[in-house]
C-alpha atoms as a PDB file:
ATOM      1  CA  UNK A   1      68.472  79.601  78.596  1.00  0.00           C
ATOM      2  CA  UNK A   2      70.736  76.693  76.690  1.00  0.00           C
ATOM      3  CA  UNK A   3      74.004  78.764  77.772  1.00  0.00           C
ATOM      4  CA  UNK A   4      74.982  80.339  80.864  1.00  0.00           C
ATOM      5  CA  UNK A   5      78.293  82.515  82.194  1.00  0.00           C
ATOM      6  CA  UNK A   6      80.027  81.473  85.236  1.00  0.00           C
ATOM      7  CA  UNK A   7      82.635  83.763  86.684  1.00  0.00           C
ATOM      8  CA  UNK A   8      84.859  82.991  90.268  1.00  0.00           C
ATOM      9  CA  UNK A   9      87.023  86.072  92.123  1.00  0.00           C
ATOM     10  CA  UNK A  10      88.735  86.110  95.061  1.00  0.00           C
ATOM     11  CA  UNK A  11      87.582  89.552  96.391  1.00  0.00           C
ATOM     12  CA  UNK A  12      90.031  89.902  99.412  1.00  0.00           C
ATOM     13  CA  UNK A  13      86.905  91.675 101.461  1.00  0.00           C
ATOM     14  CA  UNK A  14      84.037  93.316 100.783  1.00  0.00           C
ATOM     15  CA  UNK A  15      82.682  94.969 103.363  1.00  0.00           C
ATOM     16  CA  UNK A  16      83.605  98.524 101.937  1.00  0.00           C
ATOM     17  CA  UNK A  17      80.439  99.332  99.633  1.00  0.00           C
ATOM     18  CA  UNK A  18      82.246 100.822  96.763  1.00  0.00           C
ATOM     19  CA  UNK A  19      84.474  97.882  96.428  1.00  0.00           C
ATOM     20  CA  UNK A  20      81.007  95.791  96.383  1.00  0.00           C
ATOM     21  CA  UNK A  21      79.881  97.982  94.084  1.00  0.00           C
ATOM     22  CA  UNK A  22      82.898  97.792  91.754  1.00  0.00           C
ATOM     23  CA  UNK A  23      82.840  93.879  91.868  1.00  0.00           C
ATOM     24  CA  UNK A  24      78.809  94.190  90.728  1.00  0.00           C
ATOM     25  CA  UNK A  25      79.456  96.754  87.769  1.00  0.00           C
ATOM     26  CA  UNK A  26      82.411  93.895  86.573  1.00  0.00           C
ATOM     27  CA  UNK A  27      79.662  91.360  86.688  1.00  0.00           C
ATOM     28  CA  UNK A  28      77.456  93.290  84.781  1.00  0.00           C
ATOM     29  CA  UNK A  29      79.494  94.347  81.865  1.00  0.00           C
ATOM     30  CA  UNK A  30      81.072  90.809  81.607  1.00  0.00           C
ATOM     31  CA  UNK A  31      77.394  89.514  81.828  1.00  0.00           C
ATOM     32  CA  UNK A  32      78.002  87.029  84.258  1.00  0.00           C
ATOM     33  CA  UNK A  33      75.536  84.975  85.325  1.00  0.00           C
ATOM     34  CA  UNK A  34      76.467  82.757  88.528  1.00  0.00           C
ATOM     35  CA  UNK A  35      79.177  84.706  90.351  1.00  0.00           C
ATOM     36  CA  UNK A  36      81.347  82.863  92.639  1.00  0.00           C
ATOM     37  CA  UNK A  37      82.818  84.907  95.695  1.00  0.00           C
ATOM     38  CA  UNK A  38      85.876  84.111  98.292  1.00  0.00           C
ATOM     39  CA  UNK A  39      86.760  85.602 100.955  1.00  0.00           C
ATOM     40  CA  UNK A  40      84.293  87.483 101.182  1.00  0.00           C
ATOM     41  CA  UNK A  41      84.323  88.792 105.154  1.00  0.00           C
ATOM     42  CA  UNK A  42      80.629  89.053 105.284  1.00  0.00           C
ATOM     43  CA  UNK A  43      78.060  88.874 108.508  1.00  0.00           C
ATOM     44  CA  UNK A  44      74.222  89.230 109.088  1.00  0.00           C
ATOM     45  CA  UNK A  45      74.545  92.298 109.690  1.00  0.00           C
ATOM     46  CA  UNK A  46      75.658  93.256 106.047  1.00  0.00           C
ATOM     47  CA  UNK A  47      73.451  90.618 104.190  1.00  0.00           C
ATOM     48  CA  UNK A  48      70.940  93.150 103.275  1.00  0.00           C
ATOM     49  CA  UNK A  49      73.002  95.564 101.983  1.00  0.00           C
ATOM     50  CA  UNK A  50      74.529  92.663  99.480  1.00  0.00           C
ATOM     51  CA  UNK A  51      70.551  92.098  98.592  1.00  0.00           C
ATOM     52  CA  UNK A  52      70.045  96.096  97.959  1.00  0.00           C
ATOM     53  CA  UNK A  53      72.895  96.430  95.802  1.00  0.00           C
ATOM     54  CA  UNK A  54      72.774  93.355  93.700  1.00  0.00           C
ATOM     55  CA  UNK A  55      70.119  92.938  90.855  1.00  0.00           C
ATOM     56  CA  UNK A  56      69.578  89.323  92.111  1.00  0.00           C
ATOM     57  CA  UNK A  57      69.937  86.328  94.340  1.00  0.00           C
ATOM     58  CA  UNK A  58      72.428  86.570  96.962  1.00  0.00           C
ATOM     59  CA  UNK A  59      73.285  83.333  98.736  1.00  0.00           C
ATOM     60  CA  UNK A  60      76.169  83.615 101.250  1.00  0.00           C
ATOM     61  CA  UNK A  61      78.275  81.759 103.901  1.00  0.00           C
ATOM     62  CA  UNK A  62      79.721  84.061 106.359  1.00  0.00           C
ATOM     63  CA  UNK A  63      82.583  82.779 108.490  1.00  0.00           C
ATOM     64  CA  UNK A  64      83.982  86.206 110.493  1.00  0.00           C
ATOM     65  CA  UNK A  65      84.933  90.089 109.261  1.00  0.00           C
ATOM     66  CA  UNK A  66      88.256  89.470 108.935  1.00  0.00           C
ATOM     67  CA  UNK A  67      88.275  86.012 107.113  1.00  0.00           C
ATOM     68  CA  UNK A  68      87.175  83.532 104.917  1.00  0.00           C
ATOM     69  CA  UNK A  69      83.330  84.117 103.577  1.00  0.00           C
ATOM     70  CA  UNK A  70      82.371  82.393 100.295  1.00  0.00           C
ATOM     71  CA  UNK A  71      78.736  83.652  98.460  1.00  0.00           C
ATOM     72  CA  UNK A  72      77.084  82.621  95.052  1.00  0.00           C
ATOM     73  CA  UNK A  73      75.532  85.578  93.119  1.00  0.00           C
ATOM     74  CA  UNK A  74      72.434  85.109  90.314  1.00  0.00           C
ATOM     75  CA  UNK A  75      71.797  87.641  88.226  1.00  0.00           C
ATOM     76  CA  UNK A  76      68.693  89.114  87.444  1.00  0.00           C
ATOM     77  CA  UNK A  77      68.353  86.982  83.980  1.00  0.00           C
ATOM     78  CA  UNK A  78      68.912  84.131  85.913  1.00  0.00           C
ATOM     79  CA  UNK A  79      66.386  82.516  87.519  1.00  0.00           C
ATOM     80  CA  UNK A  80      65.932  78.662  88.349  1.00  0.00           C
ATOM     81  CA  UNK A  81      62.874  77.856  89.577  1.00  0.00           C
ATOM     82  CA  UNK A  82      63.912  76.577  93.254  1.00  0.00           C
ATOM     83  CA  UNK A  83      66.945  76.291  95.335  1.00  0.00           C
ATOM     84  CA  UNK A  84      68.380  74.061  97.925  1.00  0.00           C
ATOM     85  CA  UNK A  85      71.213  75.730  99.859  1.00  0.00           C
ATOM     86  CA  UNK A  86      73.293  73.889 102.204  1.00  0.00           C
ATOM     87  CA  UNK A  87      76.362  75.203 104.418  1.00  0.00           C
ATOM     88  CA  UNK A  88      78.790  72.160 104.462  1.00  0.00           C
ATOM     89  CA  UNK A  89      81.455  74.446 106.206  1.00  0.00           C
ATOM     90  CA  UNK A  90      80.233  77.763 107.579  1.00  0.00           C
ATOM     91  CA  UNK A  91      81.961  80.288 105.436  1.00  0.00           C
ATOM     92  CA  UNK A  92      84.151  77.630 103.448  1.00  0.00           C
ATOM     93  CA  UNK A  93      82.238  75.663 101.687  1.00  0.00           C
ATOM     94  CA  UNK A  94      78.536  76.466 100.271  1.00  0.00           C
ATOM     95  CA  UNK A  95      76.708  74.148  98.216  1.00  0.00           C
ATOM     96  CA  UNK A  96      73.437  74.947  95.820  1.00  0.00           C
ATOM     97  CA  UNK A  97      70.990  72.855  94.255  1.00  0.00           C
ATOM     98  CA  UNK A  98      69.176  74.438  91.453  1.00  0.00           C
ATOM     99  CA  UNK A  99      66.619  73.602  89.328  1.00  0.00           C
ATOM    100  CA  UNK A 100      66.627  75.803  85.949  1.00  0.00           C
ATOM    101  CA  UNK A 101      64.432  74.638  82.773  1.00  0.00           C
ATOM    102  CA  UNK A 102      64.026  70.844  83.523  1.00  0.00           C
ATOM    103  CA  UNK A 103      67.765  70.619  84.201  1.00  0.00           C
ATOM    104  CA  UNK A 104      69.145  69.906  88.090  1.00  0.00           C
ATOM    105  CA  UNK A 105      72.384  72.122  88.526  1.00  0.00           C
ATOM    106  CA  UNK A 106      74.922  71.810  91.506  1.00  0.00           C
ATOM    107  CA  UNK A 107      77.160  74.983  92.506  1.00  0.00           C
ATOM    108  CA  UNK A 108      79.693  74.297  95.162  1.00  0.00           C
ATOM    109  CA  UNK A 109      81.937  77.282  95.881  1.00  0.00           C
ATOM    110  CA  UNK A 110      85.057  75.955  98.504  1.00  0.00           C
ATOM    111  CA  UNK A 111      87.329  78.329 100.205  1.00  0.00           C
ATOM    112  CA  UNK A 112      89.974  76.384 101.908  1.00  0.00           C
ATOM    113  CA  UNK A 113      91.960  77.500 104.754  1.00  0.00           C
ATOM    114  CA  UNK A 114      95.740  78.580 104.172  1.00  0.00           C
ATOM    115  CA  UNK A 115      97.254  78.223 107.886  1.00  0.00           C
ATOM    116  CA  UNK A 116      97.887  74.704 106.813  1.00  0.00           C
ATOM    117  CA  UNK A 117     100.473  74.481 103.952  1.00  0.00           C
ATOM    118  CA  UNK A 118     103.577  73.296 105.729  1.00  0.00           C
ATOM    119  CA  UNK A 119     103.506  69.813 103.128  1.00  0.00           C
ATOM    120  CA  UNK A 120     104.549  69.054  99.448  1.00  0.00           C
ATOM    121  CA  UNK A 121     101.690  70.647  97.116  1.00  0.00           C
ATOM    122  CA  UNK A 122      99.674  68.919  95.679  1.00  0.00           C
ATOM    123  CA  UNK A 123      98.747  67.262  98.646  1.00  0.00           C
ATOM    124  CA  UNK A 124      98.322  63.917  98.547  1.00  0.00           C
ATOM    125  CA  UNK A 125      95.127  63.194 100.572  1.00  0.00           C
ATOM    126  CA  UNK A 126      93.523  65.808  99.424  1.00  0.00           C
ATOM    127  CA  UNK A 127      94.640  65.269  95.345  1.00  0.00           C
ATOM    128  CA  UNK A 128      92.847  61.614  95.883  1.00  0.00           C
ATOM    129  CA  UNK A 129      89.433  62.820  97.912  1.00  0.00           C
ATOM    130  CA  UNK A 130      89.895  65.855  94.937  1.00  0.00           C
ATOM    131  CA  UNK A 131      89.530  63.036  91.825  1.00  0.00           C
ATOM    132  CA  UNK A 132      87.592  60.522  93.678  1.00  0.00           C
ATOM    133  CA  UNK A 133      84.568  63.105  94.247  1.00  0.00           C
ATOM    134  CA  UNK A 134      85.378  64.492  90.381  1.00  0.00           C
ATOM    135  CA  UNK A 135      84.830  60.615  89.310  1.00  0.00           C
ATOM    136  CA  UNK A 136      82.083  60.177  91.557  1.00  0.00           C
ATOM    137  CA  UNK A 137      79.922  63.379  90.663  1.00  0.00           C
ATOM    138  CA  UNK A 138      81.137  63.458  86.641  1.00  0.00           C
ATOM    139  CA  UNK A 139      82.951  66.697  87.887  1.00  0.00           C
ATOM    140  CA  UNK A 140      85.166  68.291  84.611  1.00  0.00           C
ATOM    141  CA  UNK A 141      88.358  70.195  85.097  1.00  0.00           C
ATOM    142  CA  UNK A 142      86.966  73.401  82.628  1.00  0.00           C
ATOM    143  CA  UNK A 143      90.773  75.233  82.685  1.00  0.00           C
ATOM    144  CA  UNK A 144      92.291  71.593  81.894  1.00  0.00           C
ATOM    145  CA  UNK A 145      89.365  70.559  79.351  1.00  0.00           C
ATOM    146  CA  UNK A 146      90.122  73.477  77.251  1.00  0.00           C
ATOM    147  CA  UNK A 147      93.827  73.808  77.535  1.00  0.00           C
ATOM    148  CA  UNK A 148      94.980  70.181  77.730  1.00  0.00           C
ATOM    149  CA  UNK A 149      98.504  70.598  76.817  1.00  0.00           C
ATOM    150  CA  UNK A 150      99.252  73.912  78.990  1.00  0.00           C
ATOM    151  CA  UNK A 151     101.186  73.401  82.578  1.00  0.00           C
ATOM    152  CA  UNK A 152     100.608  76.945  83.539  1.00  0.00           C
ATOM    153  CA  UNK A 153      98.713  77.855  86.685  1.00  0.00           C
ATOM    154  CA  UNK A 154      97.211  80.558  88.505  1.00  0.00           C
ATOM    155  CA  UNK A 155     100.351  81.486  90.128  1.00  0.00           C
ATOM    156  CA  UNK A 156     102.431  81.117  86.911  1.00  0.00           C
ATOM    157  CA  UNK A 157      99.657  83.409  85.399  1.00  0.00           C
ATOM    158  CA  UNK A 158      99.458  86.166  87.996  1.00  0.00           C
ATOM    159  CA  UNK A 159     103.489  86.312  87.627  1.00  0.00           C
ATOM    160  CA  UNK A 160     103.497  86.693  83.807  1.00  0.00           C
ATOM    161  CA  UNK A 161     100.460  89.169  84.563  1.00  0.00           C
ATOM    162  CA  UNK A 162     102.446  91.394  86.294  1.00  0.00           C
ATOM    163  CA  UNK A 163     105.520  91.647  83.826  1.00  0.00           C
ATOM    164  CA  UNK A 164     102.636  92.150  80.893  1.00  0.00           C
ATOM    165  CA  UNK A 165     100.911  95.073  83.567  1.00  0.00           C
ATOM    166  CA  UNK A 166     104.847  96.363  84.022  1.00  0.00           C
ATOM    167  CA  UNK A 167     105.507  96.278  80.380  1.00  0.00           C
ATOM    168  CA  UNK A 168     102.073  98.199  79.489  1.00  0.00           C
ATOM    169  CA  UNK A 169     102.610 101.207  82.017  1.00  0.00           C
ATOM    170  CA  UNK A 170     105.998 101.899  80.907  1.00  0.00           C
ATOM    171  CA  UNK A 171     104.774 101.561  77.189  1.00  0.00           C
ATOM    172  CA  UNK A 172     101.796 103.960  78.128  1.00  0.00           C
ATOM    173  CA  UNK A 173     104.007 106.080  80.198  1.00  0.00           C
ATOM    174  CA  UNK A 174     106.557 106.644  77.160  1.00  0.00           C
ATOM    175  CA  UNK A 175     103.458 106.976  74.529  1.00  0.00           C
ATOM    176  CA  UNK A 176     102.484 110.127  76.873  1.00  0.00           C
ATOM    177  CA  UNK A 177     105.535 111.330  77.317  1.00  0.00           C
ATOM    178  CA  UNK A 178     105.923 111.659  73.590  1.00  0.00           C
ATOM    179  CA  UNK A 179     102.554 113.160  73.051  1.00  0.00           C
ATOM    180  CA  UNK A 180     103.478 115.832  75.631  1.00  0.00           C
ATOM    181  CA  UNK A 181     107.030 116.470  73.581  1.00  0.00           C
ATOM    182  CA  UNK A 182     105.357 116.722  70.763  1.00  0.00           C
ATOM    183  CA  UNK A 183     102.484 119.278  72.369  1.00  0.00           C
ATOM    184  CA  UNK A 184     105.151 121.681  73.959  1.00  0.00           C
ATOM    185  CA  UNK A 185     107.147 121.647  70.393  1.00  0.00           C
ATOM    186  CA  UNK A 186     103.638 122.419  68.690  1.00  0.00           C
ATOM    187  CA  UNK A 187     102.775 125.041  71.111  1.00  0.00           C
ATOM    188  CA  UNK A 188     105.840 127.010  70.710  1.00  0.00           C
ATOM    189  CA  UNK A 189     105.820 126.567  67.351  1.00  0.00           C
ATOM    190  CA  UNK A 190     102.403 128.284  67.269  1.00  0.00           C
ATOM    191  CA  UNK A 191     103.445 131.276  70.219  1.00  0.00           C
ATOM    192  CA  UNK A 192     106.848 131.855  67.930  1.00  0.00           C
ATOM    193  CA  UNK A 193     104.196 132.664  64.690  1.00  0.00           C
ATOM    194  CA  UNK A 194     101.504 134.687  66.660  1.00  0.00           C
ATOM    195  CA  UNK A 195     103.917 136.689  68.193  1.00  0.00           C
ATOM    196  CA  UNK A 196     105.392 137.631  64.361  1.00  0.00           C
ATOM    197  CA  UNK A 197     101.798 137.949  62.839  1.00  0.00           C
ATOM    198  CA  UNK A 198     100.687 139.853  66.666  1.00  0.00           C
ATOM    199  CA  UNK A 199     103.668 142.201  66.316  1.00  0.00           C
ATOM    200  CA  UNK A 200     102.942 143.488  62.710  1.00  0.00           C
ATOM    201  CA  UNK A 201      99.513 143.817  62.817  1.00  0.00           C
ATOM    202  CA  UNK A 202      98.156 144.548  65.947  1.00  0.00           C
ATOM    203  CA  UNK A 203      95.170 141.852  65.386  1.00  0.00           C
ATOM    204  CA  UNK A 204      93.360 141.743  69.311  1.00  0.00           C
ATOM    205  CA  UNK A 205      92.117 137.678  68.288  1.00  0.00           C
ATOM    206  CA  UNK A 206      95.279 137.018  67.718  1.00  0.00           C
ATOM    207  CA  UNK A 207      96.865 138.641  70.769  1.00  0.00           C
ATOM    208  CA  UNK A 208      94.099 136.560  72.737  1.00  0.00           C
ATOM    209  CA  UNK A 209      94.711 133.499  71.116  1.00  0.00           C
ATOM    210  CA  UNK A 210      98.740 134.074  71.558  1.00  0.00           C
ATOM    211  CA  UNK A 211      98.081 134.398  75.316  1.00  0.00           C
ATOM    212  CA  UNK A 212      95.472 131.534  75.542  1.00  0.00           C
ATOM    213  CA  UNK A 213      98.676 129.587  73.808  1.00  0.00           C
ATOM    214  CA  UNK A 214     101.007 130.686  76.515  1.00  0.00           C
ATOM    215  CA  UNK A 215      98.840 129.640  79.259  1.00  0.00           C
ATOM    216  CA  UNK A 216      98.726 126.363  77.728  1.00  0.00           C
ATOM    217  CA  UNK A 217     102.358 126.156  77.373  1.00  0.00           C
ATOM    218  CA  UNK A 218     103.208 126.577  80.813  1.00  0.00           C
ATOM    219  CA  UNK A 219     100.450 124.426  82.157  1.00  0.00           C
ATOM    220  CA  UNK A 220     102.351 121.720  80.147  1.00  0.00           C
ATOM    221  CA  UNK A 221     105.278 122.694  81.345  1.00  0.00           C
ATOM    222  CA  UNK A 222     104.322 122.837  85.043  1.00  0.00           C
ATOM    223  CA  UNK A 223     103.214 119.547  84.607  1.00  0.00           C
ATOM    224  CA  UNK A 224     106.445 118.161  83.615  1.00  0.00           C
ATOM    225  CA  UNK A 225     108.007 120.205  86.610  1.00  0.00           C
ATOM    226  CA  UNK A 226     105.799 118.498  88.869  1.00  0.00           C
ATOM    227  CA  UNK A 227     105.855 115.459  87.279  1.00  0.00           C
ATOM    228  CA  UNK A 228     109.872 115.545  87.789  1.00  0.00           C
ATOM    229  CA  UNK A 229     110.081 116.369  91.448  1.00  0.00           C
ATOM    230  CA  UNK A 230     107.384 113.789  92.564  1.00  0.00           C
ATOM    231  CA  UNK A 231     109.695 111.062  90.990  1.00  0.00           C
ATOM    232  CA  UNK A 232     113.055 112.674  92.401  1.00  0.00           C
ATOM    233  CA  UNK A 233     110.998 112.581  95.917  1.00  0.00           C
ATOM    234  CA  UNK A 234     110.356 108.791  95.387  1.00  0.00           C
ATOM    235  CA  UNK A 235     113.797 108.332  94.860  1.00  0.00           C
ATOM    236  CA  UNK A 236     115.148 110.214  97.087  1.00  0.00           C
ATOM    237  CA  UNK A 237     113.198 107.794  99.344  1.00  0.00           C
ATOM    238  CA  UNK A 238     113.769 104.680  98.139  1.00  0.00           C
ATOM    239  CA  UNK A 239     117.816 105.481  97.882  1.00  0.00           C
ATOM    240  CA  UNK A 240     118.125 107.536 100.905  1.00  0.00           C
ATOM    241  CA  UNK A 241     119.185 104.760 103.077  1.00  0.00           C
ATOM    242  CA  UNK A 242     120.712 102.694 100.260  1.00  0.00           C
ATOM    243  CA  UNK A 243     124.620 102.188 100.300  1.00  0.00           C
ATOM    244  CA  UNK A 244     126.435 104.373  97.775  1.00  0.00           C
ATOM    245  CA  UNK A 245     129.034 102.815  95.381  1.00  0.00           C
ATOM    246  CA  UNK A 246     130.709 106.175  95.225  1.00  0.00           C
ATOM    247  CA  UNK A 247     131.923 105.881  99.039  1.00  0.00           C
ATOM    248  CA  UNK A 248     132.627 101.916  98.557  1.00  0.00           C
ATOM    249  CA  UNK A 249     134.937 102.952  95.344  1.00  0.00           C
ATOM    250  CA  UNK A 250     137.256 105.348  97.835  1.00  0.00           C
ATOM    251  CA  UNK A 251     140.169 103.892  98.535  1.00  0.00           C
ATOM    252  CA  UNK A 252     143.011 105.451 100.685  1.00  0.00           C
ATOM    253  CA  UNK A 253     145.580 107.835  98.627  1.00  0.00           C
ATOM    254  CA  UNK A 254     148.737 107.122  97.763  1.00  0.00           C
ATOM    255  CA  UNK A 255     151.484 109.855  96.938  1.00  0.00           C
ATOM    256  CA  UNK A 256     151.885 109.031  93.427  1.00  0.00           C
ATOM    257  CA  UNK A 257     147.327 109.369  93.058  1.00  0.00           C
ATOM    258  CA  UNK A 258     148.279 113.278  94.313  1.00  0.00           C
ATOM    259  CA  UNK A 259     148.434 115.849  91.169  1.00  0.00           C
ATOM    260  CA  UNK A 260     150.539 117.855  92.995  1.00  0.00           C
ATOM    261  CA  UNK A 261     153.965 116.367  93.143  1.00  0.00           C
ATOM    262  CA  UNK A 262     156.491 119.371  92.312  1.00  0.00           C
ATOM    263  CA  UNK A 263     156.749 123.058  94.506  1.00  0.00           C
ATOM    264  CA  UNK A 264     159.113 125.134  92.864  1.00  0.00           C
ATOM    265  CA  UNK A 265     160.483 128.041  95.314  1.00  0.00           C
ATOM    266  CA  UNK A 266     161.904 131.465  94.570  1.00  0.00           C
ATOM    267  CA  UNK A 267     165.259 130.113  94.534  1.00  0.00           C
ATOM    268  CA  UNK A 268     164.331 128.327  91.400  1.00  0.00           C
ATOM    269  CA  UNK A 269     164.582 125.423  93.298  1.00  0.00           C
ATOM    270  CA  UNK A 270     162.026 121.956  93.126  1.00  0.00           C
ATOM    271  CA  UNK A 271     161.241 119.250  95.904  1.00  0.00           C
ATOM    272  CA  UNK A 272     158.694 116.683  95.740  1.00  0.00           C
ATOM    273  CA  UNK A 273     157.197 116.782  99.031  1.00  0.00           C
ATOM    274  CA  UNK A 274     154.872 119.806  99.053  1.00  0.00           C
ATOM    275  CA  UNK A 275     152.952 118.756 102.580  1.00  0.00           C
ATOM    276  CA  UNK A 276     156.182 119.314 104.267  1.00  0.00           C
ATOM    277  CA  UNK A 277     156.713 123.313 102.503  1.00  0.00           C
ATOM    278  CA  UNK A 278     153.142 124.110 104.592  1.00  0.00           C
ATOM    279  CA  UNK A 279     155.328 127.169 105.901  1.00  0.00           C
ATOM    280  CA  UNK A 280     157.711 128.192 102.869  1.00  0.00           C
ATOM    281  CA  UNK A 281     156.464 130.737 100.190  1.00  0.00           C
ATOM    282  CA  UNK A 282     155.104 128.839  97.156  1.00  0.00           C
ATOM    283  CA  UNK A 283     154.561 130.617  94.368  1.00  0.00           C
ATOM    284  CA  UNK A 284     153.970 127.759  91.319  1.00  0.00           C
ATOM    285  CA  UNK A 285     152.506 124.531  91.495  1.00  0.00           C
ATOM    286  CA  UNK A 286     153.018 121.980  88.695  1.00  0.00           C
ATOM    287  CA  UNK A 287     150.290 119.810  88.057  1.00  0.00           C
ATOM    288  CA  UNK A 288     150.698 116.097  86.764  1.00  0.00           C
ATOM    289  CA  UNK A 289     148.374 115.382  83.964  1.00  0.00           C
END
């Protein structure tokens, strides 16, 4: 083997099996070969299910079931030929020694602890130990070694990723929402011309097909129905408690904002004061455009 694939994920937990098993079928497809895992909340006790479920070696550091946990997968295609395994921090940082066709690798997979960021990032102690064991060990910064000139980072990333994941749904959601248009206009399209073709001759297929149409139709248009009262539910909740603008925008009435300004009274007569005529006989009201 002159190449190898190394892949690294966060996985936030993985106690729950078909989250283990989702991480494992990623692997696979991307053909990874040494799979780096943080966080992964692991214990004795679920070791051997890791081994069971993963087509290789399984090397892990378990700190507790609710935190911290780092692990090194191999895959079955790769297989060095011994292994030294050290635990330089119990579920933070787990170092391997391999040996794989006359060549000595070192994997070190570090999962620091977060209840300690109250400084200026980067750190400064820890930037210099950081470059003094990369110059020490011939350690290579891969992400900075291929994009030299880039100042983006993984935060930077994940934020962009999310306006690209935004931007996608919305495209997807309009590209289906078309599509569905465009199915209800064919399908009454269709109904309109079997009916015609139904009504003059009688033909039983094409009755059938006419009602196989219908049903169609108005499983389409359910759909939509449904589709429109789950969203009006969602906002109904998100905007229930929300301040209107419409009840901000009142403002107290005036006497000239009233469109009723003139009574006129059998007498012929007009006054502009129609609040105070609660008790006289009106029989026009002139309205103020």
């Amino acid at each position: 083997m002159n190449t190898f694939k190394i892949g690294t994920l966060n996985v936030n937990g993985a106690r729950d099996a078909r989250k283990r098993a989702l991480v494992f079928d990623t692997a696979k497809r991307k053909r990874i070969d040494v799979l780096f895992l943080q966080e992964t909340d692991s214990d004795c006790g679920i070791e051997v299910d890791w081994e069971k479920e993963w087509e290789g070696q399984v090397l892990l550091s378990h700190n507790t079931t609710l935190s911290g946990g780092v692990g090194l997968l191999f895959s079955r295609g790769f297989t060095p030929s011994s292994l030294e395994v050290k635990h330089v921090v119990r579920g933070r940082c787990l170092m391997v020694k391999a040996c794989l066709q006359n060549h000595s690798l070192v994997f070190i997979n570090i999962y620091a602890p977060t209840n300690d960021r109250n400084h200026a990032e980067p750190h400064p102690a820890s930037q210099h130990c950081l470059r003094q064991l990369a110059y020490s060990h011939g350690l290579v910064d891969v992400w900075r070694r291929m994009y030299a000139d880039s100042r983006q980072y993984t935060k930077q990333w994940w934020d962009r990723g999310k306006v690209e994941i935004q931007l996608l749904c919305q495209q997807y959601t309009l590209n289906a929402t078309q599509d569905t248009r465009r199915s209800i206009k064919d399908l009454e399209m269709e109904i309109v011309e079997l009916e015609v073709i139904g009504s003059s001759t009688g033909d039983q297929g094409c009755i059938e097909t006419l009602q196989s149409k219908k049903m169609a139709l108005a499983s389409l248009l359910d759909s939509q129905v449904q589709g429109a009262l789950v969203r009006s539910r969602i906002q109904d909740l998100t905007e229930m408690d929300a301040p209107s603008s419409f009840f901000f925008g009142l403002k107290k009435c005036t006497e000239p904002d009233n469109p009723f300004t003139v009574i006129e009274h059998r007498a012929g007569t007009r006054r502009a004061r129609p609040d105070k005529e609660a008790g006289s006989g009106v029989l026009f009201l002139s309205v103020r455009e």
